[in-house]
Protein backbone atom coordinates (compact mmCIF):
# COMPACT_ATOMS: atom_id res chain seq x y z
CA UNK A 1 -1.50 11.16 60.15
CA UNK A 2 1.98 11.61 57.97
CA UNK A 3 0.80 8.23 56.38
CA UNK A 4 -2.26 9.79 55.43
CA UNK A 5 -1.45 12.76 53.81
CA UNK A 6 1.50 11.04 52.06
CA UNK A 7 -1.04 8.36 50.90
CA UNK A 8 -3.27 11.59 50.17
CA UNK A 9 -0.19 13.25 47.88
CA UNK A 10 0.62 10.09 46.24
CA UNK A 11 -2.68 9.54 44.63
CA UNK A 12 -2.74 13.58 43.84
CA UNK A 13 0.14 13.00 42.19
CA UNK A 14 -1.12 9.81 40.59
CA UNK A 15 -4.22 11.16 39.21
CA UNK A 16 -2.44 14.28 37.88
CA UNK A 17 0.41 12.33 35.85
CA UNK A 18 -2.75 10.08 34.76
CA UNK A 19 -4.36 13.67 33.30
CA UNK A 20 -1.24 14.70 32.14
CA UNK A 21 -0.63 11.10 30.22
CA UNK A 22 -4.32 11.22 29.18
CA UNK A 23 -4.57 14.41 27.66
CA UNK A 24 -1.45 13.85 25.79
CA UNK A 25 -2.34 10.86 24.52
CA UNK A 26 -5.70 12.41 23.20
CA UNK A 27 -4.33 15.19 21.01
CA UNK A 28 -1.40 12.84 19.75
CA UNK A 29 -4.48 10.64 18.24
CA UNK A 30 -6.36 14.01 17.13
CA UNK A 31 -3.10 15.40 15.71
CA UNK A 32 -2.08 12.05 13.40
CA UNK A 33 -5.82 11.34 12.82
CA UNK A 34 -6.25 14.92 11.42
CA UNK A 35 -3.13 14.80 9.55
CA UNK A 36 -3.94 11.44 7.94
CA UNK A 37 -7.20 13.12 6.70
CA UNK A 38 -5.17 16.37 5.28
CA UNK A 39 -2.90 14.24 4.16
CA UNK A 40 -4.88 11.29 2.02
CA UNK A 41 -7.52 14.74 0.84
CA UNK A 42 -4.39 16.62 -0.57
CA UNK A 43 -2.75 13.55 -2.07
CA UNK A 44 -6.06 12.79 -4.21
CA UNK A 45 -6.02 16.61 -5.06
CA UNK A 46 -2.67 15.89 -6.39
CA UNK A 47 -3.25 12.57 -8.37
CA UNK A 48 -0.89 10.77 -5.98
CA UNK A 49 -2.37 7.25 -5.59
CA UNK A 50 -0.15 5.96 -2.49
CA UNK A 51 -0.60 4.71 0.79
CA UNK A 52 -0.96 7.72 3.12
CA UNK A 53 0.57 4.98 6.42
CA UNK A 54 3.29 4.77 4.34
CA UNK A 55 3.71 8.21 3.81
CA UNK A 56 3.20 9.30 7.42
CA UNK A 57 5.34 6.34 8.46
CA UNK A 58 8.16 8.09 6.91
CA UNK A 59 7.62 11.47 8.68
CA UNK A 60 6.69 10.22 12.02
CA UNK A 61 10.48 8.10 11.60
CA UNK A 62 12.10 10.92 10.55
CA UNK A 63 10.58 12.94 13.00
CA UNK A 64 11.54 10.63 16.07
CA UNK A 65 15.22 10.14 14.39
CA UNK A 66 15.95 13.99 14.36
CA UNK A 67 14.41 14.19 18.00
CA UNK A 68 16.68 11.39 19.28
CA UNK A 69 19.84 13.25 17.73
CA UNK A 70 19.13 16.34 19.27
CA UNK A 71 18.91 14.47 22.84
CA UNK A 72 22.23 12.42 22.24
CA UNK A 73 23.70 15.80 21.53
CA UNK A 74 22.75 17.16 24.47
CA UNK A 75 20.91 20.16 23.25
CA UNK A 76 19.12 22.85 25.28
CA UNK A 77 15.37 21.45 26.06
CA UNK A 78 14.25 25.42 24.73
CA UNK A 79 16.27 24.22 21.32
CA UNK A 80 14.67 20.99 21.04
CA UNK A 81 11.36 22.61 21.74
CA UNK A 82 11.82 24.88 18.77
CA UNK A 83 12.71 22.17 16.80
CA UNK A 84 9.74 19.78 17.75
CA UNK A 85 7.52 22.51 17.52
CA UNK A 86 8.86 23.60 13.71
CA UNK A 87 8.51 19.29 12.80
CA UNK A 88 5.02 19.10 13.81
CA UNK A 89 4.20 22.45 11.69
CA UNK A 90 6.26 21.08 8.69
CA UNK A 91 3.37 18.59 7.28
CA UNK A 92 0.84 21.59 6.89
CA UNK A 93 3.63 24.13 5.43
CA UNK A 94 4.79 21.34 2.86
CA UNK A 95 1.38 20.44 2.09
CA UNK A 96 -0.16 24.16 1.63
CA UNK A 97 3.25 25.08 -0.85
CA UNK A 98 2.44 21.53 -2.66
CA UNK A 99 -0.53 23.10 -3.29
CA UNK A 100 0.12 26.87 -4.17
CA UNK A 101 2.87 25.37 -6.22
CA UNK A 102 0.35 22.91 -8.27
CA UNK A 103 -2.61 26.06 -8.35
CA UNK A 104 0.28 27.98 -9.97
CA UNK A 105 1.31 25.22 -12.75
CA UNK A 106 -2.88 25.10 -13.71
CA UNK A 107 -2.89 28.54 -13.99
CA UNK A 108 -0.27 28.40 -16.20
CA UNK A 109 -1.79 25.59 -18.38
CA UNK A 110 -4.64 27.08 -18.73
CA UNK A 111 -4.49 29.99 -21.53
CA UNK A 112 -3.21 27.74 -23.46
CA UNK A 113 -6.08 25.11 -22.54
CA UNK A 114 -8.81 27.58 -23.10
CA UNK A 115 -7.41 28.08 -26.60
CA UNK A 116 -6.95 24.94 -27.51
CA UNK A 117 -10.90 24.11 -26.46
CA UNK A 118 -12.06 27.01 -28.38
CA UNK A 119 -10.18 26.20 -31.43
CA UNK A 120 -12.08 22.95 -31.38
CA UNK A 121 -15.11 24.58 -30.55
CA UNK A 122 -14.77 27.05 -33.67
CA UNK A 123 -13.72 23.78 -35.95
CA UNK A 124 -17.59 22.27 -35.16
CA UNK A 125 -16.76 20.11 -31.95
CA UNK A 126 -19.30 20.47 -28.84
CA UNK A 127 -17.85 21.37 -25.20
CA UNK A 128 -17.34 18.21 -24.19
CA UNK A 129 -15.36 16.90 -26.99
CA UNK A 130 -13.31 20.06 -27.21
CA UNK A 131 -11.97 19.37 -23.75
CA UNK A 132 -11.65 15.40 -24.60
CA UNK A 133 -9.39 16.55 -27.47
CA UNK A 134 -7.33 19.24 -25.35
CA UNK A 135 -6.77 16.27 -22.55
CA UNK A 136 -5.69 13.95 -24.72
CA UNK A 137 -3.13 16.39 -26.48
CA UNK A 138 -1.85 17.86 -23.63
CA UNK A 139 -0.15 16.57 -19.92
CA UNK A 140 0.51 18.04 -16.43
CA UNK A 141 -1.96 19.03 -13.69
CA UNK A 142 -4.30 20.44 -16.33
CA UNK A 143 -5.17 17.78 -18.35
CA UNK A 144 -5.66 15.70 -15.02
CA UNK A 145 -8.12 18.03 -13.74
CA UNK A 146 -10.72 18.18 -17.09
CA UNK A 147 -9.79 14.48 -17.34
CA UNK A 148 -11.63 13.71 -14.44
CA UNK A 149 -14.29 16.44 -15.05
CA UNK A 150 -14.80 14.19 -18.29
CA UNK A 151 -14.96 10.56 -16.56
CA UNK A 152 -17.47 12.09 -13.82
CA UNK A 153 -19.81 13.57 -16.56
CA UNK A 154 -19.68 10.32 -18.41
CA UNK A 155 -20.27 8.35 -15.40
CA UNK A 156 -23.69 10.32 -15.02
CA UNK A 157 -22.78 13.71 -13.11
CA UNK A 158 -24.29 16.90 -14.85
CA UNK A 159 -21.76 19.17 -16.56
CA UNK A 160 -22.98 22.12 -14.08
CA UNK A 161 -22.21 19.83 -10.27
CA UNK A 162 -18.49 18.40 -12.26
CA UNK A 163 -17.88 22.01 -12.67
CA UNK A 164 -18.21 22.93 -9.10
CA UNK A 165 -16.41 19.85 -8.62
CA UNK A 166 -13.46 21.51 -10.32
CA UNK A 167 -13.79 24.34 -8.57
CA UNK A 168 -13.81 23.08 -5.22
CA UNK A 169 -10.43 21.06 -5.92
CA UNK A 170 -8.41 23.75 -7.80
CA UNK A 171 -9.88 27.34 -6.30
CA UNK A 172 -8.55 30.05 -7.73
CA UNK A 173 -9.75 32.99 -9.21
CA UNK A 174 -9.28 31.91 -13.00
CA UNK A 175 -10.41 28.92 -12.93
CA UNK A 176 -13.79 30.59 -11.33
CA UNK A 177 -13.90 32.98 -14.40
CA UNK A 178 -13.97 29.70 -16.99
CA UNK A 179 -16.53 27.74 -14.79
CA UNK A 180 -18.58 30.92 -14.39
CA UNK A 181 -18.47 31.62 -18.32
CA UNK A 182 -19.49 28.10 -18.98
CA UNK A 183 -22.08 27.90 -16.74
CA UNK A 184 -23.37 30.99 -17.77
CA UNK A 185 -23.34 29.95 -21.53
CA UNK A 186 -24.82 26.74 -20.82
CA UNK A 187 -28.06 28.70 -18.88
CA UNK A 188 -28.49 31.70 -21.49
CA UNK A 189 -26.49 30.57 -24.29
CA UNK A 190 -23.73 32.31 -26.72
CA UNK A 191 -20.69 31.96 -28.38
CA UNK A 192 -18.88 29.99 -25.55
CA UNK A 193 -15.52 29.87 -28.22
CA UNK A 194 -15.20 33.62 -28.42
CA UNK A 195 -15.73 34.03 -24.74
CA UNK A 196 -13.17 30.96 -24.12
CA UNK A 197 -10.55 33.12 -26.55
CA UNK A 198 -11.11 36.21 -24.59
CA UNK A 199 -10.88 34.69 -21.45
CA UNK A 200 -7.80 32.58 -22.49
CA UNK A 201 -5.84 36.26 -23.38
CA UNK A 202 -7.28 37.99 -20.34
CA UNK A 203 -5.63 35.59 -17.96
CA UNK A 204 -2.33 35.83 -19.65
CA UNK A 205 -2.29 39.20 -19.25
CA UNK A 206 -3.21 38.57 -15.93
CA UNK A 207 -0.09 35.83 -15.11
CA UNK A 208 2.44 38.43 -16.87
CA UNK A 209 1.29 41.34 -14.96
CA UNK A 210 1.81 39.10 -11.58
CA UNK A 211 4.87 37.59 -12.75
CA UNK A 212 6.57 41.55 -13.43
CA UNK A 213 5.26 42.17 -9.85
CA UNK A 214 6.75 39.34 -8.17
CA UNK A 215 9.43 40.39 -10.07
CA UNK A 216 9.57 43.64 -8.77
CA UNK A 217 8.90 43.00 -4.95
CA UNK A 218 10.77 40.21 -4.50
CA UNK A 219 13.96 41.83 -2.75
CA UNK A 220 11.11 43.25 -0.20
CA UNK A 221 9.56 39.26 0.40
CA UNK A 222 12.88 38.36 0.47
CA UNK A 223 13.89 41.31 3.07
CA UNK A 224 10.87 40.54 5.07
CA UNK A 225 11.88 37.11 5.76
CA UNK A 226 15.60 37.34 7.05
CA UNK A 227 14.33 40.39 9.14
CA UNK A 228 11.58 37.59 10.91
CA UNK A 229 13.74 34.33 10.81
CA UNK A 230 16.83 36.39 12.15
CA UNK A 231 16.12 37.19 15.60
CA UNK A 232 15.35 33.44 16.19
CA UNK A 233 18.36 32.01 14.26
CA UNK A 234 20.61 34.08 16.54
CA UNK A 235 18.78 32.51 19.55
CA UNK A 236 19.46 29.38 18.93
CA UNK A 237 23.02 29.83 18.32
CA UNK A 238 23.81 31.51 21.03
CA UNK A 239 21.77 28.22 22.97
CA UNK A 240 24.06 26.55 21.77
CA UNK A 241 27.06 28.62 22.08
CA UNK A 242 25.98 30.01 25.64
CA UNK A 243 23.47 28.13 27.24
CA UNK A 244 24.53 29.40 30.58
CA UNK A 245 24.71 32.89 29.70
CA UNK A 246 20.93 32.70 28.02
CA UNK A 247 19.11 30.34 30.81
CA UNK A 248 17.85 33.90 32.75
CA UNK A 249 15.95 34.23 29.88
CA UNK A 250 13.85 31.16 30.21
CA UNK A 251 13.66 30.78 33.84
CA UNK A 252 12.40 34.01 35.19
CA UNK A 253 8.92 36.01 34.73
CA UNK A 254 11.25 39.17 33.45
CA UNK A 255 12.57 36.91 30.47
CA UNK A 256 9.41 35.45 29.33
CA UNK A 257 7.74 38.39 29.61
CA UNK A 258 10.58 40.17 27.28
CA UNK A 259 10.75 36.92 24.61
CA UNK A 260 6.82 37.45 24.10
CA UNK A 261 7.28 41.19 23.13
CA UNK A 262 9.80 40.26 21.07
CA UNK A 263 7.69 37.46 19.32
CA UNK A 264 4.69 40.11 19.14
CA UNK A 265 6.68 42.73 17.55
CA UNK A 266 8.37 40.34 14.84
CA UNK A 267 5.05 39.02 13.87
CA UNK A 268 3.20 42.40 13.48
CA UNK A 269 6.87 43.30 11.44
CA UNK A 270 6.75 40.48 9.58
CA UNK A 271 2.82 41.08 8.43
CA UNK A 272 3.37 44.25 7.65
CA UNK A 273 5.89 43.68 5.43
CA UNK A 274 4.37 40.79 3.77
CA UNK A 275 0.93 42.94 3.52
CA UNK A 276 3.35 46.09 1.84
CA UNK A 277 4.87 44.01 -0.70
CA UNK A 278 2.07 41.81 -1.59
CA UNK A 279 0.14 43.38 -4.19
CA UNK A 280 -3.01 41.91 -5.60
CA UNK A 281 -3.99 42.33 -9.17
């Protein structure tokens, strides 16, 4: 009978370390087969012809090199659970500020662009060879986005689906005003120069006004994040000051129940803040 329900426990125990190896074996493959695909789409977003194993090769050996430091120095498991935790969030954070950060730069460009194509325009060039002219005459993110806007209309996509196209990869609001005016021109017709030159001046406006209001609340974004990351900063030092003194905290119901009020309360702080001093224009 004991040999039975020990034979009974170790194949319990079997199949559950199976599940447990299983399962984490699955979402490892989901995670890095995801992240290749984020990773190789926001690369050719960014005109960065390299290979994405490469890249990810060099996070993934990073990642394990940090990971093996923390364990030969001993570290509390709730540290190096933070840590691990933060790593595999870092691809996605650094990817989405790539991004804001290259959205920004077009935005920039782009009075100046518009300008430059209705200038053309107003000298007797069509559309097309106004923006052939500004790409050739100008660099940065820009000039790479209308440059491929021009190769895909030449290679035989309409003007109207290479506009979308643009849209799609940069997404914000003013490049959506020139693609709407241009499409709009192209359907009913008009002076598409003047309505360039007006657009070009309304979205500097728009950038200076945003830039004197980032300006302004920037102490407040700046507030808002040393009131979030504090709390957790002092946690982990005093893990690794005290990791005696803090274990109660992660070992009974009372101290989990008391670290998830604390998250809660941080978060709805922290969005609150960031929803006060973020002001749309």
């Amino acid at each position: 009978m004991n040999v039975l329900v020990l034979g009974m426990l170790f194949i319990s125990a079997s199949m559950l370390v199976w599940l447990v190896v299983n399962t984490g074996i699955n979402a490892t493959e989901r995670y890095v087969q995801r992240l290749y695909s984020l990773t190789e789409t926001q690369l050719q977003k960014f005109f960065v012809f390299t290979d994405v194993r490469r890249v990810l090769g060099g996070y993934f050996g990073a990642f394990f090199i940090v990971v093996a430091v923390m364990l030969f120095l001993k570290l509390s498991p709730v540290v190096i659970a933070f840590c691990v935790l933060f790593l595999l969030m870092t691809p996605r954070w650094t990817i989405a500020r790539l991004a804001a950060r290259r959205s920004r730069e077009i935005n920039r460009q782009l009075p100046d662009a518009l300008q430059q194509i209705a200038g053309a325009m107003q000298a007797g060039s069509t559309l097309i060879s106004a923006m052939q002219i500004m790409v050739e005459e100008r660099n940065g993110a820009i000039a790479q986005e209308f440059s491929l806007l021009l190769r895909e209309q030449r290679l035989g996509t309409g003007l109207e689906e290479a506009l979308d196209n643009l849209g799609e990869r940069v997404q914000t609001e003013e490049m959506d005003l020139v693609i709407s005016a241009v499409m709009i021109s192209q359907d009913v017709g008009g002076n598409l120069s003047e309505v360039l030159q007006r657009l070009s001046v309304t979205i500097r406006r728009k950038l200076e006004m945003e830039g004197k209001v980032k300006a302004l609340s920037a102490q407040g974004v700046l507030q808002g994040r040393v009131v979030t990351a504090l709390p957790f900063a002092i946690l982990v030092i005093l893990l690794m000051i005290e990791p005696e003194a803090m274990e109660p905290i992660f070992t009974g119901v009372l101290g989990w129940v008391f670290l998830l009020v604390i998250v809660v309360l941080l978060l709805i702080g922290g969005l609150t803040i960031r929803k006060i001093v973020r002001i749309d224009i």
